[in-house]
Protein backbone atom coordinates (compact mmCIF):
# COMPACT_ATOMS: atom_id res chain seq x y z
CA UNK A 1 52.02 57.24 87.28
CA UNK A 2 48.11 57.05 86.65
CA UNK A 3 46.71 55.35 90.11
CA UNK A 4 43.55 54.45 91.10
CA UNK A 5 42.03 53.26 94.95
CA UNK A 6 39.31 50.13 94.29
CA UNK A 7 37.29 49.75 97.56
CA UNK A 8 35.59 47.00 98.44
CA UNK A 9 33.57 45.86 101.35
CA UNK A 10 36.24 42.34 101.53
CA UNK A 11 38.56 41.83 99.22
CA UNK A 12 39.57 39.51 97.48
CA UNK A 13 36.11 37.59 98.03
CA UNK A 14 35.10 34.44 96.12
CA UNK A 15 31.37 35.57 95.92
CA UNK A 16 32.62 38.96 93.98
CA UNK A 17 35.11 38.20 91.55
CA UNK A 18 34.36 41.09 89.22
CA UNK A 19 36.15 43.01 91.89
CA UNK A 20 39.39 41.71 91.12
CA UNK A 21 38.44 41.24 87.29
CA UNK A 22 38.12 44.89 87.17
CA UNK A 23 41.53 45.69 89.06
CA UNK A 24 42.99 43.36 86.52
CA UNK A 25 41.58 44.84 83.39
CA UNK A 26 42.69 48.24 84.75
CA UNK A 27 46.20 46.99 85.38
CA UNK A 28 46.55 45.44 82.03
CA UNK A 29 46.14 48.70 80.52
CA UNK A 30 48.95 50.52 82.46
CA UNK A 31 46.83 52.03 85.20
CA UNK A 32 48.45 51.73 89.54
CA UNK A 33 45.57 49.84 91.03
CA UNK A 34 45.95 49.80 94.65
CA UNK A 35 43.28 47.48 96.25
CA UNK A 36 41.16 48.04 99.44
CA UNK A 37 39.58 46.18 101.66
CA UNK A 38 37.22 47.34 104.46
CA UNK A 39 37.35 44.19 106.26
CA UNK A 40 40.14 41.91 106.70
CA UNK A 41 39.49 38.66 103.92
CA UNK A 42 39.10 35.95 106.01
CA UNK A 43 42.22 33.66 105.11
CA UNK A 44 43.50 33.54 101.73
CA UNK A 45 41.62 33.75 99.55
CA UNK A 46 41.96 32.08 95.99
CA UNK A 47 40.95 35.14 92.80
CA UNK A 48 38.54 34.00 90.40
CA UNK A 49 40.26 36.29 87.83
CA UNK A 50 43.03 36.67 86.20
CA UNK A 51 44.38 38.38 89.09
CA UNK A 52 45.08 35.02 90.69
CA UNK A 53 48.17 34.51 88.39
CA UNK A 54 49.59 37.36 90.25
CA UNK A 55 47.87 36.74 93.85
CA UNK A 56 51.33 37.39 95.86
CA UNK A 57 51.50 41.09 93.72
CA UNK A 58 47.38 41.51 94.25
CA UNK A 59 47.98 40.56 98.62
CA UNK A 60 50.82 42.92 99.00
CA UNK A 61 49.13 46.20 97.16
CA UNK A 62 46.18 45.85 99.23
CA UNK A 63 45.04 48.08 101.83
CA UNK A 64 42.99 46.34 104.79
CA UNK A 65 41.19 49.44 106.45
CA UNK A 66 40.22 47.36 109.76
CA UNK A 67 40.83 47.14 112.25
CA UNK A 68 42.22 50.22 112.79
CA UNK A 69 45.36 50.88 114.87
CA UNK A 70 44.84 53.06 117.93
CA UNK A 71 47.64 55.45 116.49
CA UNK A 72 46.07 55.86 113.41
CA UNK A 73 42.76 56.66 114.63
CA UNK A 74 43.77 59.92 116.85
CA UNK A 75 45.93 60.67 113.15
CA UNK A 76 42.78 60.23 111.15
CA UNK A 77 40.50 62.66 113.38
CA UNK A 78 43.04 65.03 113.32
CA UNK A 79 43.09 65.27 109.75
CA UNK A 80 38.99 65.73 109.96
CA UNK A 81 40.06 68.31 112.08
CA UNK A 82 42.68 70.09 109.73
CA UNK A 83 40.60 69.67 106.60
CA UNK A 84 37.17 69.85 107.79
CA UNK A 85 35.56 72.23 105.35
CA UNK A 86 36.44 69.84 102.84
CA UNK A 87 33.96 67.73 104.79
CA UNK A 88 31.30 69.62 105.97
CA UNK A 89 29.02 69.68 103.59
CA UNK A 90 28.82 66.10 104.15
CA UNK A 91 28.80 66.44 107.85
CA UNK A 92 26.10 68.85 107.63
CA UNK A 93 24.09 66.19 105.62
CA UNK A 94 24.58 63.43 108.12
CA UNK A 95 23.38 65.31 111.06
CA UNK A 96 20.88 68.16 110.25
CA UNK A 97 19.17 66.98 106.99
CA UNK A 98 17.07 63.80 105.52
CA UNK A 99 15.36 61.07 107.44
CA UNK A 100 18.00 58.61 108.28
CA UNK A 101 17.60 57.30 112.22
CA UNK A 102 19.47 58.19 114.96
CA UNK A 103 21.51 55.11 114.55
CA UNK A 104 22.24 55.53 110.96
CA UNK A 105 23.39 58.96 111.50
CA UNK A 106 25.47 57.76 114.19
CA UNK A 107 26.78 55.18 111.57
CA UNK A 108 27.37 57.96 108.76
CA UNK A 109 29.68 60.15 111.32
CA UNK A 110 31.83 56.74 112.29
CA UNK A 111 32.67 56.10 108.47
CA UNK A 112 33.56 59.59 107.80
CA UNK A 113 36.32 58.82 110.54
CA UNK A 114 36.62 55.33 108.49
CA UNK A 115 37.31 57.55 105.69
CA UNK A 116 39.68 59.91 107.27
CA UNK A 117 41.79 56.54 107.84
CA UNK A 118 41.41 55.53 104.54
CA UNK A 119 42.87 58.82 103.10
CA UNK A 120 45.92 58.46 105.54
CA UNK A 121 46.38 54.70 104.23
CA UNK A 122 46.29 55.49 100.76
CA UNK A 123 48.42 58.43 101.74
CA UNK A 124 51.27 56.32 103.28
CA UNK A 125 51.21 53.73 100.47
CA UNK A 126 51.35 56.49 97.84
CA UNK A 127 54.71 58.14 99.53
CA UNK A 128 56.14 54.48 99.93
CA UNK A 129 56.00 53.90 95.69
CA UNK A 130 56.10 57.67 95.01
CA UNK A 131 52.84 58.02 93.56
CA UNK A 132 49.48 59.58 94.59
CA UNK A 133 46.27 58.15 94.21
CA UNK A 134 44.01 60.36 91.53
CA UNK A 135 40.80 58.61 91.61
CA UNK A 136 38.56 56.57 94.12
CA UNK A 137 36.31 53.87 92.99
CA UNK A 138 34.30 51.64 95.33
CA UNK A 139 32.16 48.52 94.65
CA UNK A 140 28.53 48.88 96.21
CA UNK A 141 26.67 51.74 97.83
CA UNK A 142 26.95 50.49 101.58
CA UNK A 143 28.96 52.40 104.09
CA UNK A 144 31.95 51.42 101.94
CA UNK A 145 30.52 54.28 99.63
CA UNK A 146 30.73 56.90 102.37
CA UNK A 147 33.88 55.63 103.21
CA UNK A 148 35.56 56.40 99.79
CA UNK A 149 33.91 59.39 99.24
CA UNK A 150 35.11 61.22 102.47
CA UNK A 151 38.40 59.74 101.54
CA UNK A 152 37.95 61.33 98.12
CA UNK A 153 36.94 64.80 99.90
CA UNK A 154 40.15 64.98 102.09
CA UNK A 155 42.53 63.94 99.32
CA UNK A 156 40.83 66.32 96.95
CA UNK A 157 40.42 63.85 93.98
CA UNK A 158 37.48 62.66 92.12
CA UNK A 159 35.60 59.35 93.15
CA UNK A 160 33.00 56.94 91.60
CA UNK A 161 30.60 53.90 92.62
CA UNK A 162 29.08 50.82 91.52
CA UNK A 163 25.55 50.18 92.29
CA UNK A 164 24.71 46.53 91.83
CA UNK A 165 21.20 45.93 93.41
CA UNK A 166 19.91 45.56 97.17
CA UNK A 167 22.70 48.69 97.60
CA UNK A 168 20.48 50.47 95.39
CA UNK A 169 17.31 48.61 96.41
CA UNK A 170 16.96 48.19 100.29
CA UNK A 171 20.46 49.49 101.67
CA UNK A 172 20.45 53.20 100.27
CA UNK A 173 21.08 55.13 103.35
CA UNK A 174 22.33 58.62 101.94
CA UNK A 175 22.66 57.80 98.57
CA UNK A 176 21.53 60.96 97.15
CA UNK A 177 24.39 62.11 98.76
CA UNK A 178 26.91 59.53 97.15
CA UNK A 179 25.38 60.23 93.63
CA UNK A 180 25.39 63.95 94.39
CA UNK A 181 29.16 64.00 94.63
CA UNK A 182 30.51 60.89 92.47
CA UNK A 183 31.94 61.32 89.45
CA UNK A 184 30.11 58.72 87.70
CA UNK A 185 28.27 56.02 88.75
CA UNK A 186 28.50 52.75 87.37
CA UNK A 187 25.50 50.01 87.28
CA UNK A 188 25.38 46.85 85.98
CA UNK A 189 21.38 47.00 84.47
CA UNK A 190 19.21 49.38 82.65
CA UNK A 191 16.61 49.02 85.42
CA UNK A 192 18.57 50.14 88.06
CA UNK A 193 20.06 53.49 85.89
CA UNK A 194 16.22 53.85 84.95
CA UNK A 195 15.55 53.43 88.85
CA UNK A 196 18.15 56.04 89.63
CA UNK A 197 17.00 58.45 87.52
CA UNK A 198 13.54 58.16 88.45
CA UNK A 199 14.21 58.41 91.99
CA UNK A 200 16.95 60.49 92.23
CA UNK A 201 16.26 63.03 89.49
CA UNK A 202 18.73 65.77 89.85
CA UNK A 203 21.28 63.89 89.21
CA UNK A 204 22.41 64.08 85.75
CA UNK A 205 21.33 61.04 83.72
CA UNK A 206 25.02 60.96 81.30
CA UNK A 207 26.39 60.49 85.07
CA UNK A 208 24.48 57.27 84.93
CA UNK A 209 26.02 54.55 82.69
CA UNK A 210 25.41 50.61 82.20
CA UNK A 211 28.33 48.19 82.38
CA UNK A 212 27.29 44.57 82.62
CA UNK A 213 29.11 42.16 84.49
CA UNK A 214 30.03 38.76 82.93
CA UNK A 215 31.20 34.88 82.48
CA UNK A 216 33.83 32.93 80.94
CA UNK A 217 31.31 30.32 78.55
CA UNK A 218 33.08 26.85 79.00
CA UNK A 219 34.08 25.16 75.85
CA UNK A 220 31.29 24.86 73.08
CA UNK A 221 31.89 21.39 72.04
CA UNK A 222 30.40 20.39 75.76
CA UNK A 223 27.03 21.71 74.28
CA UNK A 224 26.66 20.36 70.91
CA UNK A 225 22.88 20.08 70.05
CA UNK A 226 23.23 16.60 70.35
CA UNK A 227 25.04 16.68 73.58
CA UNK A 228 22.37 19.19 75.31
CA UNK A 229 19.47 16.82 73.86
CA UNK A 230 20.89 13.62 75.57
CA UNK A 231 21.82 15.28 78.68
CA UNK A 232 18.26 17.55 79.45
CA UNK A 233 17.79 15.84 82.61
CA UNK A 234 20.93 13.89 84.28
CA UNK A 235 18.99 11.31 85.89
CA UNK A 236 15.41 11.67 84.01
CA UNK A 237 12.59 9.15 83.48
CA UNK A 238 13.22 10.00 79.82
CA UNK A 239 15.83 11.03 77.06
CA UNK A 240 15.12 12.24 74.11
CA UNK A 241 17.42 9.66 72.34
CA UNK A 242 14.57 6.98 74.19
CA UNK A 243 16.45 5.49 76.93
CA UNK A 244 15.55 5.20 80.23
CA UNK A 245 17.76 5.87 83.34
CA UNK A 246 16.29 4.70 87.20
CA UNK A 247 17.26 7.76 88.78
CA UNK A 248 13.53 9.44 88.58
CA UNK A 249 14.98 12.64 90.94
CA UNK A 250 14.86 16.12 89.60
CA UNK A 251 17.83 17.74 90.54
CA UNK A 252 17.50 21.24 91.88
CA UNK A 253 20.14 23.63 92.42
CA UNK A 254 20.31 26.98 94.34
CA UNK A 255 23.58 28.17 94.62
CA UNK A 256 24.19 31.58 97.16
CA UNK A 257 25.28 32.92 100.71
CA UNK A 258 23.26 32.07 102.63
CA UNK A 259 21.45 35.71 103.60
CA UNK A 260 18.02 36.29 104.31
CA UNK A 261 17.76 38.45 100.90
CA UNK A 262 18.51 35.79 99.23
CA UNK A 263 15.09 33.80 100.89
CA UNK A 264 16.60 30.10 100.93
CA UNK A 265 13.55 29.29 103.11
CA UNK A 266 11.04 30.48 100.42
CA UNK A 267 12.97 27.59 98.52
CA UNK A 268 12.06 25.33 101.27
CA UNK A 269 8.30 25.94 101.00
CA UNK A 270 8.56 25.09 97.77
CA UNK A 271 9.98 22.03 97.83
CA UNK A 272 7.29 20.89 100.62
CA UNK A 273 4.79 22.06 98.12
CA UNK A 274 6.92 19.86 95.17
CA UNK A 275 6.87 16.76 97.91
CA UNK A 276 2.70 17.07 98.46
CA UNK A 277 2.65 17.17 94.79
CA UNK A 278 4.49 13.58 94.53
CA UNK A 279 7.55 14.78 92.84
CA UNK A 280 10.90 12.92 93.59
CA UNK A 281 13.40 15.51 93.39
CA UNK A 282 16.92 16.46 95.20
CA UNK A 283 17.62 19.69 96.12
CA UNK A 284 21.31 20.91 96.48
CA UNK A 285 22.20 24.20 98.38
CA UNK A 286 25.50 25.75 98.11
CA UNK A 287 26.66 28.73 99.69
CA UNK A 288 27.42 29.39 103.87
CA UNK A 289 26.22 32.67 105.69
CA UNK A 290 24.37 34.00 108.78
CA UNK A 291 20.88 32.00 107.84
CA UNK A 292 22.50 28.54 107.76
CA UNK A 293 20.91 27.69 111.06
CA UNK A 294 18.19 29.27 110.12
CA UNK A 295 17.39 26.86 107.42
CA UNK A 296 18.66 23.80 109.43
CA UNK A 297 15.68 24.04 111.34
CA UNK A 298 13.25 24.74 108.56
CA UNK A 299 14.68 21.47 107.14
CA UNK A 300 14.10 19.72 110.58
CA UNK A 301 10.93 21.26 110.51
CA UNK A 302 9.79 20.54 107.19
CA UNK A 303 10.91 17.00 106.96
CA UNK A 304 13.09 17.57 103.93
CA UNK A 305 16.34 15.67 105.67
CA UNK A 306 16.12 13.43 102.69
CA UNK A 307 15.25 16.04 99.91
CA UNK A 308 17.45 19.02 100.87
CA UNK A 309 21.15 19.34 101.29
CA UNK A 310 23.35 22.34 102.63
CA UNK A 311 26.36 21.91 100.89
CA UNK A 312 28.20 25.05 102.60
CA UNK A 313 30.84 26.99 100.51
CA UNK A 314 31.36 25.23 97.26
CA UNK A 315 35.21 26.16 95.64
CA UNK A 316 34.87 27.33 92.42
CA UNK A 317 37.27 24.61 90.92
CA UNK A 318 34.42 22.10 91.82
CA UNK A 319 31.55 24.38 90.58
CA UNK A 320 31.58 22.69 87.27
CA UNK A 321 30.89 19.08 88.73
CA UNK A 322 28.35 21.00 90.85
CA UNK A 323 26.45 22.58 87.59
CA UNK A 324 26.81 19.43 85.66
CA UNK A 325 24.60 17.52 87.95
CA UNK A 326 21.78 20.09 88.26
CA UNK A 327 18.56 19.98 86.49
CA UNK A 328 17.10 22.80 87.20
CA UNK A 329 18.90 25.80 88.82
CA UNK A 330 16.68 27.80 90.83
CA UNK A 331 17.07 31.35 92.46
CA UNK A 332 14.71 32.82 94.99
CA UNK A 333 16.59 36.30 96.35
CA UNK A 334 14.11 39.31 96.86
CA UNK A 335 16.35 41.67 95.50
CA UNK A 336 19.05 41.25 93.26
CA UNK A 337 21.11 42.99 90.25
CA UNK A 338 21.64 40.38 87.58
CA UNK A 339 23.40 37.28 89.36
CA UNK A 340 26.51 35.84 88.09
CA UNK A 341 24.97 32.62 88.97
CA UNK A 342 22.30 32.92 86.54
CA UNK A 343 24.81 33.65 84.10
CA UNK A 344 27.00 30.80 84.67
CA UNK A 345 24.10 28.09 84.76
CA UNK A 346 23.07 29.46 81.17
CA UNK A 347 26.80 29.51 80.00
CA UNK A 348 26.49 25.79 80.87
CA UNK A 349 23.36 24.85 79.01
CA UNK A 350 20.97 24.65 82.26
CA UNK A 351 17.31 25.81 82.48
CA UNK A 352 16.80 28.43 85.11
CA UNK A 353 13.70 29.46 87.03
CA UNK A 354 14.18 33.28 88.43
CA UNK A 355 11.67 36.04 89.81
CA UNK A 356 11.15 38.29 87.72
CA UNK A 357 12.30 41.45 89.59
CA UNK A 358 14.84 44.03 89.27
CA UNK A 359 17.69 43.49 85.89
CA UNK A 360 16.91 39.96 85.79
CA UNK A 361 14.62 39.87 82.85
CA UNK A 362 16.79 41.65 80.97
CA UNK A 363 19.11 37.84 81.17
CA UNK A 364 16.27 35.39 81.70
CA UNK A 365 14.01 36.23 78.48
CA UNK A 366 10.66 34.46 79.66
CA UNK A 367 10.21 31.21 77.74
CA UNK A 368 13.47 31.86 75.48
CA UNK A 369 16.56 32.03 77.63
CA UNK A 370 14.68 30.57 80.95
CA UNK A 371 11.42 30.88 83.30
CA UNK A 372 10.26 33.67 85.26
CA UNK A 373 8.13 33.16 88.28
CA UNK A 374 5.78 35.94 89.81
CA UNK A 375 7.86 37.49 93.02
CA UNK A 376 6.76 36.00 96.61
CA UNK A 377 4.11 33.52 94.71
CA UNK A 378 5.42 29.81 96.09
CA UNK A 379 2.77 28.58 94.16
CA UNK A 380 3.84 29.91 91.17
CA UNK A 381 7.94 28.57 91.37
CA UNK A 382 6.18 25.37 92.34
CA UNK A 383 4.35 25.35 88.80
CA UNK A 384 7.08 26.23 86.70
CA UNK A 385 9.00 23.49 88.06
CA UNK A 386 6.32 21.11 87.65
CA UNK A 387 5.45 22.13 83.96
CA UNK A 388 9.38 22.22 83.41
CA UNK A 389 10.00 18.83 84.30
CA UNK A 390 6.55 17.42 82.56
CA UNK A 391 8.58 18.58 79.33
CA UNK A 392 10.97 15.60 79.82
CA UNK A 393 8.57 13.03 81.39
CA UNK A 394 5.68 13.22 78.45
CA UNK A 395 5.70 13.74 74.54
CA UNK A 396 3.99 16.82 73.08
CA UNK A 397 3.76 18.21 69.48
CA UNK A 398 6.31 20.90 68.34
CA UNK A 399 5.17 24.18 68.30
CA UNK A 400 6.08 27.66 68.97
CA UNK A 401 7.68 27.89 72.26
CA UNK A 402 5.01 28.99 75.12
CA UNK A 403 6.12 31.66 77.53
CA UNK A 404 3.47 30.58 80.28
CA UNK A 405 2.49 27.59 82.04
CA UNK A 406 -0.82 25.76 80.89
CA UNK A 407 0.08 27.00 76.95
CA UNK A 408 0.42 23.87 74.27
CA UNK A 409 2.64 22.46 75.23
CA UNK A 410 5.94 21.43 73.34
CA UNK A 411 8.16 18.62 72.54
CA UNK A 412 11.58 17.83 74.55
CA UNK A 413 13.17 19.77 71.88
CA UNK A 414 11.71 23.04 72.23
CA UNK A 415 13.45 22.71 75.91
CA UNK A 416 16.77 22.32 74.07
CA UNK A 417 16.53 25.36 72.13
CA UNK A 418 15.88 27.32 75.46
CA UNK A 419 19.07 25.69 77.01
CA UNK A 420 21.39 26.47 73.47
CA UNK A 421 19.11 30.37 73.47
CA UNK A 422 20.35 31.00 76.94
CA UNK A 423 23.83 29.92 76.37
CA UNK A 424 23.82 32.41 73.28
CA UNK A 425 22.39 35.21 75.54
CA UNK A 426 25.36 34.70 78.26
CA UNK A 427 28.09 34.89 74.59
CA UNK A 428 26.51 37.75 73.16
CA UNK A 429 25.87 40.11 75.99
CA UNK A 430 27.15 38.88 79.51
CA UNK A 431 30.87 37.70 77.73
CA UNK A 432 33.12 38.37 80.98
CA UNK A 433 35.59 39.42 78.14
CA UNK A 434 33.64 41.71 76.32
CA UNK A 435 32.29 43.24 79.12
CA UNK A 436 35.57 44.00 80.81
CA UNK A 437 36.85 45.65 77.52
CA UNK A 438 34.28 47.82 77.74
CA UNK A 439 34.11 48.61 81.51
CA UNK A 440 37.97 49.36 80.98
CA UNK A 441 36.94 52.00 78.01
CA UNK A 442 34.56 53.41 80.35
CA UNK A 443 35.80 53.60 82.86
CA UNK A 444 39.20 55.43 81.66
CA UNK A 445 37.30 57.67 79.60
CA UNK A 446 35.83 59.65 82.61
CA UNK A 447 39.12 59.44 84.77
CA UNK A 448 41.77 59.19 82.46
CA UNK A 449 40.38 60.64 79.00
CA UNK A 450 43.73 61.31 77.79
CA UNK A 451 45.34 57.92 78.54
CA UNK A 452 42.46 56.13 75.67
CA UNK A 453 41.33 55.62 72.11
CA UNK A 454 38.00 55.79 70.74
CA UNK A 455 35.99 52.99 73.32
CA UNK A 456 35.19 49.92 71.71
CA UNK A 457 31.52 48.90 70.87
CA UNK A 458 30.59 45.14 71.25
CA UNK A 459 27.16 43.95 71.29
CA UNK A 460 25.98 42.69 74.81
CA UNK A 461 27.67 45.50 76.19
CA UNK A 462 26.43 48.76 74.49
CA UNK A 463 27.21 52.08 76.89
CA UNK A 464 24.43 54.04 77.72
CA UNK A 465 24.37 57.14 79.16
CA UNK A 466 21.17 58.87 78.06
């Protein structure tokens, strides 16, 4: 049977549902996905995917590498031991060459051992449903990466990667070494294959290919013209059909972990800058992680109690309500691929203000599909949001639609046409259908070649490897 390892830092995890997207679009088309996990989920877990009609199959084919039994530790070093000159290259890497610290080389030599469990796990599971594993793929270029790839080394098969964005970015401890000896890699924006390739340049650029991820769109007849012009603001001084509603707030929405790369408390600055400027707005932020106390006391601080809310971990089942009263939706990360929440906000008909770093531009067309602000300028967010929302709260002659603040400026309507544009950008070329087609063609074509027909071309999605 054709079987494939997926290895994932946590898995399943509701912030990375394209993980289990992926393992379902593989398993649809006959392939033996057997799912990893580095870390242990942390409870169950509900799949995002279509994997969650099949959760009790998807729980019981997944490997959880830690922890790690004592037993199968001393087994796992012994194997380093028996096949070690299928390793040493690597080992030889990790402790006599580049300029990684002492502590990341110590890292590097404990997730080779991670590996060497791996390889016994996948081992044992294999002999249990008599089938071996003949291809490793992992999501991100974190230690997870090394950890497949020594895996892949002692099991002699192939292995591949998925490079998303602060992986590639800011975490990239010895990934010329992961390119070096993957397969393929797989990255979800043409600025991060063109980053690759300009900083890594003997690796060979058809090794390098583009699959975007994606989103379901909801329903179309939720964003009729009419229904998008009526509903620009929920809660604005002004409609376009006239009437007048006495909620004044603008609602902004940032929706994330809560992570220090994702910079909630350059979000805070900007809302004290949006309260000097005598704005009434509500902010809403959704997501839980390491810098929620953090930003507790930047709200304490700031004396945003009454402006800023931490809503914690939002369930996707009430992400729609959570959307549906936004405004604006706002995202301030220093490093990112292209966010699914980006994508799902547009799906949805909202305006969204982005920096304009990394893939992003390549979703948020400035002035078309959404607003770009210049990276680590708080004054600049702060403008956009104030020339967004002076859209709805003032009349203006129609015109051609400006990409920059301080440009003539247009009528409510020419806001509704970026809200219906963006929508159109998420259908044509971030379609979570689509886009798994295509990663599936992909995909099998370099593993399996034999197992597919001609791939399919879709626009949105186009493959490029050159």
């Amino acid at each position: 049977m054709t079987t494939v390892a997926y290895l994932a830092n946590q898995f399943p995890s509701p912030v990375e549902p394209y993980v289990g997207d992926e393992i379902e679009e593989l398993r649809r088309r006959g392939v033996a996905v057997i799912a990893g996990s580095v870390r242990r989920p942390e409870g169950r877990v509900r799949l995002s995917c279509a994997a969650e009609r099949d959760s009790d199959r998807v729980d019981l084919e997944t490997v959880v590498l830690q922890p790690v039994p004592i037993a199968l530790m001393v087994q796992a070093a012994w194997l380093c031991l028996r096949r070690w000159r299928r390793i040493a290259d690597l080992l030889q890497r990790v402790i006599f060459q580049g300029r990684e610290t002492l502590v990341q080389r110590g890292k590097a030599l404990l997730h080779t051992w991670l590996g060497a469990c791996f390889a016994l796990r996948l081992q044992r599971r294999g002999a249990q449903h008599i089938f071996r594993v003949q291809h490793i793929h992992v999501h991100h270029g974190y230690f997870g990466a090394w950890v497949a790839m020594v895996a892949a080394r002692l099991l002699n098969v192939s292995y591949s990667m998925t490079l998303h964005g602060s992986d590639l970015l800011t975490g990239a401890a010895y990934l010329d070494a992961k390119l070096k000896n993957c397969r393929f890699c797989v990255t979800i924006s043409d600025f991060n294959r063109r980053y690759i390739l300009e900083h890594y340049s003997t690796i060979e650029p058809g090794k390098v290919i583009v699959a975007r991820l994606g989103v379901d769109l909801p329903d179309a007849g939720h964003f009729s013209a009419a229904k998008v012009r009526s509903s620009i603001f929920e809660g604005s001084i002004v409609r376009s059909s006239g009437d007048s509603r006495s909620d004044s707030r603008l609602h902004l929405l940032a929706v994330g972990r809560l992570h220090a790369v994702k910079d909630h408390a350059f979000l805070l600055r900007a809302c004290v800058q949006l309260r000097q400027r005598g704005m009434d707005f509500q902010c809403e932020i959704a997501g839980e992680g390491a810098e929620r106390r953090n930003l507790e006391r930047l709200i304490q601080e700031y004396r945003l109690d009454e402006r800023v809310r931490l809503l914690g971990h939002v369930p996707r089942e009430q992400q729609d309500a959570l959307y549906q009263r936004a405004d604006v939706v706002v995202l301030t990360s220093r490093s990112e691929g292209i966010p699914l929440v980006l994508m799902e906000a547009m799906a949805r008909g909202k305006i969204v203000v982005a920096p304009a770093i990394t893939g992003i531009p390549e979703l948020v067309v400035a002035g078309q599909t959404g607003f770009l602000y210049e990276p680590g300028s708080v004054e600049d967010l702060v403008a956009r949001i104030l020339w967004i929302y002076s859209l709805v709260s003032a009349g203006g002659s129609a015109g051609d639609f400006p990409t920059e603040p301080g440009a003539n400026q247009p009528d409510r309507d020419r806001l509704d046409h970026v809200r219906l544009r963006a929508r159109e950008q998420v259908r044509l070329h971030f379609n979570r259908t689509k886009n798994l087609e295509l990663f599936g063609d992909l995909f099998l074509e370099r593993v399996f070649p034999e197992r597919i027909l001609p791939a399919r071309q879709h626009p949105g999605a186009d493959r490029r490897t050159a």
